[in-house]
Protein backbone atom coordinates (compact mmCIF):
# COMPACT_ATOMS: atom_id res chain seq x y z
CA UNK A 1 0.00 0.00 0.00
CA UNK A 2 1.63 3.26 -0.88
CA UNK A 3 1.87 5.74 2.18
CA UNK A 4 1.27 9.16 2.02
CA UNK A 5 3.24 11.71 2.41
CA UNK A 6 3.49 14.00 5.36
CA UNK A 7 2.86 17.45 5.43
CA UNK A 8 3.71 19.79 7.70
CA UNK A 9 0.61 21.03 9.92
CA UNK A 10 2.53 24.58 10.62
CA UNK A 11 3.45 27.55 8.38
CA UNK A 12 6.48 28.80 9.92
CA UNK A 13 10.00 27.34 9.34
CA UNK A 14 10.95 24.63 11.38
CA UNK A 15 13.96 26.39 12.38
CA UNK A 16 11.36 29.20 13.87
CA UNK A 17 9.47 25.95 15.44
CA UNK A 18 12.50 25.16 17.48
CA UNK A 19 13.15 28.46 18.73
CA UNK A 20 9.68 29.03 19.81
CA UNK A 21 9.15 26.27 21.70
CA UNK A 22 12.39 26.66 23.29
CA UNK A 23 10.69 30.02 24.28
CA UNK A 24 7.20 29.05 25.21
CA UNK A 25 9.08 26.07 27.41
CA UNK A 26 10.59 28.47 29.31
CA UNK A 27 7.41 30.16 30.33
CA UNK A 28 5.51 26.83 30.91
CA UNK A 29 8.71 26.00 33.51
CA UNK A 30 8.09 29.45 34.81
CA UNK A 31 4.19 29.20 35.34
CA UNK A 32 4.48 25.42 35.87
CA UNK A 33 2.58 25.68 39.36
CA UNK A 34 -0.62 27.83 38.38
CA UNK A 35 -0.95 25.39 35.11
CA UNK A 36 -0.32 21.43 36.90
CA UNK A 37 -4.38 21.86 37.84
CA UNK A 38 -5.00 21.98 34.04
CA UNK A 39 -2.92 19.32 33.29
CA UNK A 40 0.55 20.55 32.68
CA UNK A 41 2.53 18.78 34.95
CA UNK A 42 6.56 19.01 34.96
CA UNK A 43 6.55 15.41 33.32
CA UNK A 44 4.51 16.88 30.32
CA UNK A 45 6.63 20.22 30.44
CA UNK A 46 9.44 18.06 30.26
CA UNK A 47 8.35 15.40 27.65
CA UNK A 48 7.62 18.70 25.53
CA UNK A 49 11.08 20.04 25.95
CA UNK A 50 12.46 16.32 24.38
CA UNK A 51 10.36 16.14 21.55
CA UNK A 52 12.04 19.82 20.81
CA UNK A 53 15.74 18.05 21.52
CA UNK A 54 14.97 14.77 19.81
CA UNK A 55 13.75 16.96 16.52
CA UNK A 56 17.06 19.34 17.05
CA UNK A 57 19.23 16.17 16.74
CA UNK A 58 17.15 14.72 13.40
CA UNK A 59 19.91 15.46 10.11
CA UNK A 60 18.53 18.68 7.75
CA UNK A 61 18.07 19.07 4.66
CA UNK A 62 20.88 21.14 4.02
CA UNK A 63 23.54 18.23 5.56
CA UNK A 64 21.20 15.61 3.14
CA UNK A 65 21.42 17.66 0.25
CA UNK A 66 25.13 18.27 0.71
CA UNK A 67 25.20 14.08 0.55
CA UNK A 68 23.62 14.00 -2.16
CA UNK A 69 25.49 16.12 -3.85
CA UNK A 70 28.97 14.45 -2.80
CA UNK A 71 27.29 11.62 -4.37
CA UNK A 72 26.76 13.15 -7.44
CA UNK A 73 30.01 14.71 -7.86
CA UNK A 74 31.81 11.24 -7.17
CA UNK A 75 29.14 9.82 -9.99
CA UNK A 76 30.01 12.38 -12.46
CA UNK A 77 33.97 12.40 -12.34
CA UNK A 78 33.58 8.52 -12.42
CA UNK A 79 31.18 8.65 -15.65
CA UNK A 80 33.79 11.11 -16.88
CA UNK A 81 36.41 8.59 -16.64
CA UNK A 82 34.51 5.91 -18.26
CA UNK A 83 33.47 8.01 -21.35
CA UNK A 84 37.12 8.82 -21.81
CA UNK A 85 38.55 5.74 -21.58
CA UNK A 86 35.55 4.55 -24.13
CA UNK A 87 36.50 7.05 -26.54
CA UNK A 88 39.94 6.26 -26.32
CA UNK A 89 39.52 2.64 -27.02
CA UNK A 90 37.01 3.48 -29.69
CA UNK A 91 39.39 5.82 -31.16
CA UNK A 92 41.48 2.40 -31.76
CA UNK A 93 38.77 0.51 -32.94
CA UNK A 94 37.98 3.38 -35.80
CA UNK A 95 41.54 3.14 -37.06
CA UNK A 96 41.09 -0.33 -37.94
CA UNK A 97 37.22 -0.31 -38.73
CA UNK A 98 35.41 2.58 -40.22
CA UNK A 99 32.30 3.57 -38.49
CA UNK A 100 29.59 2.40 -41.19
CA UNK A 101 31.05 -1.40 -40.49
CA UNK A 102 29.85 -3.71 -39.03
CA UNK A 103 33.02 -4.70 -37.09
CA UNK A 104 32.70 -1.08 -35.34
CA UNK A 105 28.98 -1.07 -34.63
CA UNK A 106 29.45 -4.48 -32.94
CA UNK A 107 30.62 -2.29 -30.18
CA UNK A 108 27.71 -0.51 -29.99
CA UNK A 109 29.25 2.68 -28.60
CA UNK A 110 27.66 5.33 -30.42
CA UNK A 111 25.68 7.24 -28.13
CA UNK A 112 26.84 6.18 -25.10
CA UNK A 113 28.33 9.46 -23.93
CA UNK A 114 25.61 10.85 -23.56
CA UNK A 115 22.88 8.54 -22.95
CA UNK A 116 21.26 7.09 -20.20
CA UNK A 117 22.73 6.20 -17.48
CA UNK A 118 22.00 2.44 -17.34
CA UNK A 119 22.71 2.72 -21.09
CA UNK A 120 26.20 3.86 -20.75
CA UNK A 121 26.75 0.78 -17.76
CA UNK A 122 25.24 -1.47 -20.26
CA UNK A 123 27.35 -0.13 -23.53
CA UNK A 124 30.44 -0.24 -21.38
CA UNK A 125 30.00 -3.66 -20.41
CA UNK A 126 29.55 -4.73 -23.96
CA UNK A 127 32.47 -2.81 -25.11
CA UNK A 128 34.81 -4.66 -22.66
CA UNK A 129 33.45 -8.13 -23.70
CA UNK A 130 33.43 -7.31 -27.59
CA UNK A 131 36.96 -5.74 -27.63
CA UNK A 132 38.16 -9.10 -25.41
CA UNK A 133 36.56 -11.19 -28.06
CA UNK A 134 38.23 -9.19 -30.48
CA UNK A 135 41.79 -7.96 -29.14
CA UNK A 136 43.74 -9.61 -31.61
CA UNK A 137 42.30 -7.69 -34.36
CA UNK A 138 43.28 -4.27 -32.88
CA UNK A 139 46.51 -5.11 -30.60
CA UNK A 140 48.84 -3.51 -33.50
CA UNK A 141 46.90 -0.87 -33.31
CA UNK A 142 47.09 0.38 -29.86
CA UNK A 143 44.41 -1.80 -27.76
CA UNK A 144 45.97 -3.65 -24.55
CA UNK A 145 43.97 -5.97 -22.27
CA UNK A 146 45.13 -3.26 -19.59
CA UNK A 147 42.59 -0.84 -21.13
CA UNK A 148 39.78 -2.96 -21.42
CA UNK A 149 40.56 -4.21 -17.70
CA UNK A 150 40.47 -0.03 -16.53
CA UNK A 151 37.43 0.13 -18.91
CA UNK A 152 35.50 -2.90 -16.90
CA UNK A 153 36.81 -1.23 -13.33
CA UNK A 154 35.47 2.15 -14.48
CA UNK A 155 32.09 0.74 -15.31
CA UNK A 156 31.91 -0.85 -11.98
CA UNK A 157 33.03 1.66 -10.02
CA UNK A 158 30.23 3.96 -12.26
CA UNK A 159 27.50 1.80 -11.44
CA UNK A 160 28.35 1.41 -7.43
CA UNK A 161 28.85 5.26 -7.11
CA UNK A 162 25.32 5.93 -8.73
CA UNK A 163 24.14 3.66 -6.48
CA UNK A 164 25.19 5.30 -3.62
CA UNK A 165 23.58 8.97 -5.22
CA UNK A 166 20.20 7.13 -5.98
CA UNK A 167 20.57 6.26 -1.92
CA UNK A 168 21.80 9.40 -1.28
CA UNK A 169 18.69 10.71 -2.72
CA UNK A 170 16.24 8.34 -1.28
CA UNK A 171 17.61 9.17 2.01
CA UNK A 172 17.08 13.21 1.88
CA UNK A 173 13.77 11.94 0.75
CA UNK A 174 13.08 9.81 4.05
CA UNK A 175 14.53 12.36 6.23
CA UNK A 176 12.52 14.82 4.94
CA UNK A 177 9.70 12.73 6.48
CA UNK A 178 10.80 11.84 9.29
CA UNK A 179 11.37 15.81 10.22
CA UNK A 180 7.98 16.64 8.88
CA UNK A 181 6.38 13.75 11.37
CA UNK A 182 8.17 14.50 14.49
CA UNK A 183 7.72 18.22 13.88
CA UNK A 184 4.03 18.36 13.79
CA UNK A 185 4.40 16.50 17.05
CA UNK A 186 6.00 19.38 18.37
CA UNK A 187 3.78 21.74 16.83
CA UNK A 188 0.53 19.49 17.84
CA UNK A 189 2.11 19.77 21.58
CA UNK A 190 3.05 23.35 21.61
CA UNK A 191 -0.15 24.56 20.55
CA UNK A 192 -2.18 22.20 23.11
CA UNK A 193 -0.11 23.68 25.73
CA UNK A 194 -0.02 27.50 24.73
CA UNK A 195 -4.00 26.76 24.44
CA UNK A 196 -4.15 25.81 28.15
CA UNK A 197 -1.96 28.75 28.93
CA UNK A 198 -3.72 31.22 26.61
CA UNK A 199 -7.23 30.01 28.61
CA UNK A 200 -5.28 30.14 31.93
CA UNK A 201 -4.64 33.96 31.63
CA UNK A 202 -7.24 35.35 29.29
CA UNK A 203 -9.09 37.17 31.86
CA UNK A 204 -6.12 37.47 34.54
CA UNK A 205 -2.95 38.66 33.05
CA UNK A 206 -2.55 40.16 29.97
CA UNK A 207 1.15 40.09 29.63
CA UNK A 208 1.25 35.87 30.20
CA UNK A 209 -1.39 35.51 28.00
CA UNK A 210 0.77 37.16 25.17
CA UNK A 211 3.70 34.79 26.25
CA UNK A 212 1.73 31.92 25.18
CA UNK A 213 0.61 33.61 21.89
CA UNK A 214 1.87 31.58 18.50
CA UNK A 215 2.32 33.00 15.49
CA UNK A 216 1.97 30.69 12.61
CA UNK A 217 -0.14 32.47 9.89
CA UNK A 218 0.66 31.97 5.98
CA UNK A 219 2.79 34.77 4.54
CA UNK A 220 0.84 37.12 3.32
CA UNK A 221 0.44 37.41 -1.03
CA UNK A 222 3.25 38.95 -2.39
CA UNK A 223 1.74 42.55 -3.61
CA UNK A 224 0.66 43.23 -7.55
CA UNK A 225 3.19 44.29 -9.55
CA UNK A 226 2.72 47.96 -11.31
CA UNK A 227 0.17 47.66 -14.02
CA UNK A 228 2.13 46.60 -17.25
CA UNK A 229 1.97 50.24 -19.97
């Protein structure tokens, strides 16, 4: 069954999230004896103050995205490699075999360079085995089993690095989540608790009531351009 994704139950950033409840716990410490009859206790205050800690501590996107793009770096400069060691060899295989032949289209390199991924795996695979198969007929003309052996290691090496950026990905995607989950736990918490503050002091002190205010409306529209001449 495919789940659903989360989605976050507050407007502000979650950076702001953490702050403020780092704020409002401080005043729920502070008033923690005139609130325990309504049901904040210093357990509760306290469970509240470690779902803001154990959120703190989750990985953000920024660190995930920096993964990922580690991971795509090491992918690229890899696929680099493999391209140019392809052309290279290919390059020897088109001084002994014109393109139009069939000898050189056995290869099946053309396109490879800029293909698909799996493609290019797939195509440098095939290259390896074909010139093996092959090597005597282009040995005078450059082609060592040495090449075709970097060739092979390149393509493996290619195929475990993107891999590790299609987990890389997956990953930011999961912890993306995870952070929206545990956050509207926060949030769901915070704004039970400001709402039992808020009702504590409507009619009794104006300046706690404001402490247990929250803020979370929607930006507002950006304005209308000038109208256009």
């Amino acid at each position: 069954m495919r789940q659903t994704q989360p989605v976050a139950l507050f407007h502000m950033s979650q950076s702001e999230l953490i702050k403020v409840s780092f704020d409002k716990h401080n005043f729920l410490v502070r008033d923690a004896g005139e609130l325990a009859p309504r049901g904040v206790t210093l357990p509760r205050i306290a469970a509240f103050d470690g779902l803001r800690t154990a959120f703190e501590t989750l990985p953000t996107d920024i660190e995930l995205d920096t993964a990922k793009q580690v991971a795509t770096l090491a992918k690229e400069a890899m696929q680099t490699q493999a391209v140019t060691q392809l052309q290279a060899i290919m390059g020897i295989v088109g001084t002994v075999h014109e393109a139009r032949t069939a000898s050189y289209k056995m290869f099946g390199s053309s396109g490879l360079d800029n293909g698909a991924e799996a493609e290019l795996y797939v195509g440098l695979l095939r290259v390896v085995r074909v010139g093996t198969a092959h090597l005597g007929e282009y040995q005078q003309a450059g082609l060592t089993p040495e090449m075709l052996q970097e060739l092979a290691a390149s393509a493996n090496s290619f195929l475990s690095l993107l891999g590790k950026q299609q987990d890389a990905e997956s990953a930011r995607g999961r912890a993306a989540d995870v952070r929206i989950v545990a956050a509207n736990k926060l949030y769901t918490e915070l704004i039970d608790l400001c709402g039992i503050g808020k009702a504590l002091y409507a009619t009794t002190d104006a300046r706690k009531y404001a402490d247990y205010v929250v803020d979370d409306a929607p930006a507002p529209p950006a304005a209308p351009g000038p109208p256009q001449a």
